[in-house]
Protein backbone atom coordinates (compact mmCIF):
# COMPACT_ATOMS: atom_id res chain seq x y z
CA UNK A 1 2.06 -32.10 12.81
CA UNK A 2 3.58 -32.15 9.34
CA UNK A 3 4.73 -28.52 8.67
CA UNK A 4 5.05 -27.05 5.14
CA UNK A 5 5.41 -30.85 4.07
CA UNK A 6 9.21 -30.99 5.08
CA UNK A 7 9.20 -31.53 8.73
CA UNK A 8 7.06 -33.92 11.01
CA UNK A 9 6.98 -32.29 14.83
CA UNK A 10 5.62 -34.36 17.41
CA UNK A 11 3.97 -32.83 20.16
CA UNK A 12 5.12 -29.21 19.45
CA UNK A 13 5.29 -26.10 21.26
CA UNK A 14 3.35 -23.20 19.95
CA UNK A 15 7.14 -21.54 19.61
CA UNK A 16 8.00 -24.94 17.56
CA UNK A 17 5.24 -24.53 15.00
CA UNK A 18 5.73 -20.71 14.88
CA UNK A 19 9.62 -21.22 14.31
CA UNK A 20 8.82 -24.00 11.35
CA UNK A 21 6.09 -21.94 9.59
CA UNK A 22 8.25 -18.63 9.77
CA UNK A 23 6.41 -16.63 11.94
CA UNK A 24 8.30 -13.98 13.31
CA UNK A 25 11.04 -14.30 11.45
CA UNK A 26 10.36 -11.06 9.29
CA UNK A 27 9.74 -9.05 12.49
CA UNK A 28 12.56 -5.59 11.86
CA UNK A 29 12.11 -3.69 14.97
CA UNK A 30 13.24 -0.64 13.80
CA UNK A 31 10.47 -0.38 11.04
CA UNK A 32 7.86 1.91 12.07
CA UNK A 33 4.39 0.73 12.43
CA UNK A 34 1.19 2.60 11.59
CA UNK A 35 -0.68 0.26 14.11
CA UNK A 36 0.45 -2.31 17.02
CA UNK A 37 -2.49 -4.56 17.96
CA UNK A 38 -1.21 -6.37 21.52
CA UNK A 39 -3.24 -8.94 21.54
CA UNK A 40 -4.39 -11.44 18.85
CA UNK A 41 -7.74 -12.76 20.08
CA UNK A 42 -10.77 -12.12 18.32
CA UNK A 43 -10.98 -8.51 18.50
CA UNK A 44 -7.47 -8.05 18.21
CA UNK A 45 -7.39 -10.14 14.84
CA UNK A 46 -10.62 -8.17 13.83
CA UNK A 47 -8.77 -4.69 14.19
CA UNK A 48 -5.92 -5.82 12.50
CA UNK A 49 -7.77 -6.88 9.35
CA UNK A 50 -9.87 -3.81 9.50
CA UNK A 51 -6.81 -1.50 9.84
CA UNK A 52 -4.86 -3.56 7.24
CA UNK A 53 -8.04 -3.61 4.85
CA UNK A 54 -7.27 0.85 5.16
CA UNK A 55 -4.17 0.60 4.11
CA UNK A 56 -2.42 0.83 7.37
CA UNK A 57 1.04 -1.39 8.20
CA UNK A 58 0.11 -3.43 11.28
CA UNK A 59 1.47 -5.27 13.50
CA UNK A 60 -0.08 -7.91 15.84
CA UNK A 61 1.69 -8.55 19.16
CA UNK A 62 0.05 -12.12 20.66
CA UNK A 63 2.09 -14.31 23.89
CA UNK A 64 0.58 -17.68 22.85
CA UNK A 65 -1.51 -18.57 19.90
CA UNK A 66 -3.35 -17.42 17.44
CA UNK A 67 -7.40 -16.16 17.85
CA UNK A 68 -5.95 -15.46 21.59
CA UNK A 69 -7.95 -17.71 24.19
CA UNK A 70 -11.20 -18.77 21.91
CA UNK A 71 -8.29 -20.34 19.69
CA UNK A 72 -6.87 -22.60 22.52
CA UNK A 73 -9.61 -23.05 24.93
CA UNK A 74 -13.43 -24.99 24.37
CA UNK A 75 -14.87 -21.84 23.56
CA UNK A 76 -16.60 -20.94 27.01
CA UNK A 77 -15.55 -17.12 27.93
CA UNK A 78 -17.08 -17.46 31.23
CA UNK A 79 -17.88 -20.72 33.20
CA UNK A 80 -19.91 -19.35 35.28
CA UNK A 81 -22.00 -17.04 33.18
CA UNK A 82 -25.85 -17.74 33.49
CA UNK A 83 -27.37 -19.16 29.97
CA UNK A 84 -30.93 -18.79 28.38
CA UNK A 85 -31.87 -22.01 29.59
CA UNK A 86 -32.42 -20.56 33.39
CA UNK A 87 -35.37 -19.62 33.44
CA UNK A 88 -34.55 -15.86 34.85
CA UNK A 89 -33.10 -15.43 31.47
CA UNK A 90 -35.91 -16.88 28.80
CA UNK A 91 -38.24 -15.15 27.34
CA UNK A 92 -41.89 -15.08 28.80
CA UNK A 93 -44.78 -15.74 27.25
């Protein structure tokens, strides 16, 4: 990964590329926040914009990565989870 055009990290750890691009760095724990989020996956990121977009001063708490699990997985929520193709689930006709 080339980062901000300066630095080349190979292989990185999510803390790596958060440390190069800044994140975090700007955090002052004593400011007070209108809104914590804990969380940054989809709806987390969706109620932060929202509450930002009204003038609120957010904050979004996420452990890993960005977007939260649909940002670091292949998109399937649940494995398991029946689909329209079986047939208890289509439409009839």
């Amino acid at each position: 990964m080339i980062c901000r055009g300066e630095a080349v990290l190979k292989n990185p750890s999510n803390q790596e590329i958060a440390d190069c691009l800044g994140f975090n760095k700007g955090i002052d724990h004593i400011h007070r926040r209108d809104v914590v989020i804990v969380g940054g996956g989809p709806a987390g990121l969706a109620a932060a914009d929202y509450a930002a977009s009204e003038g609120l001063d957010v904050l979004v708490i996420e452990a890993s990565s960005p977007g939260g699990q649909a940002g670091s997985s292949s998109g399937e929520s649940w494995p398991d989870a029946p689909t329209p193709r079986h047939r208890s689930l289509a439409p009839r006709s």
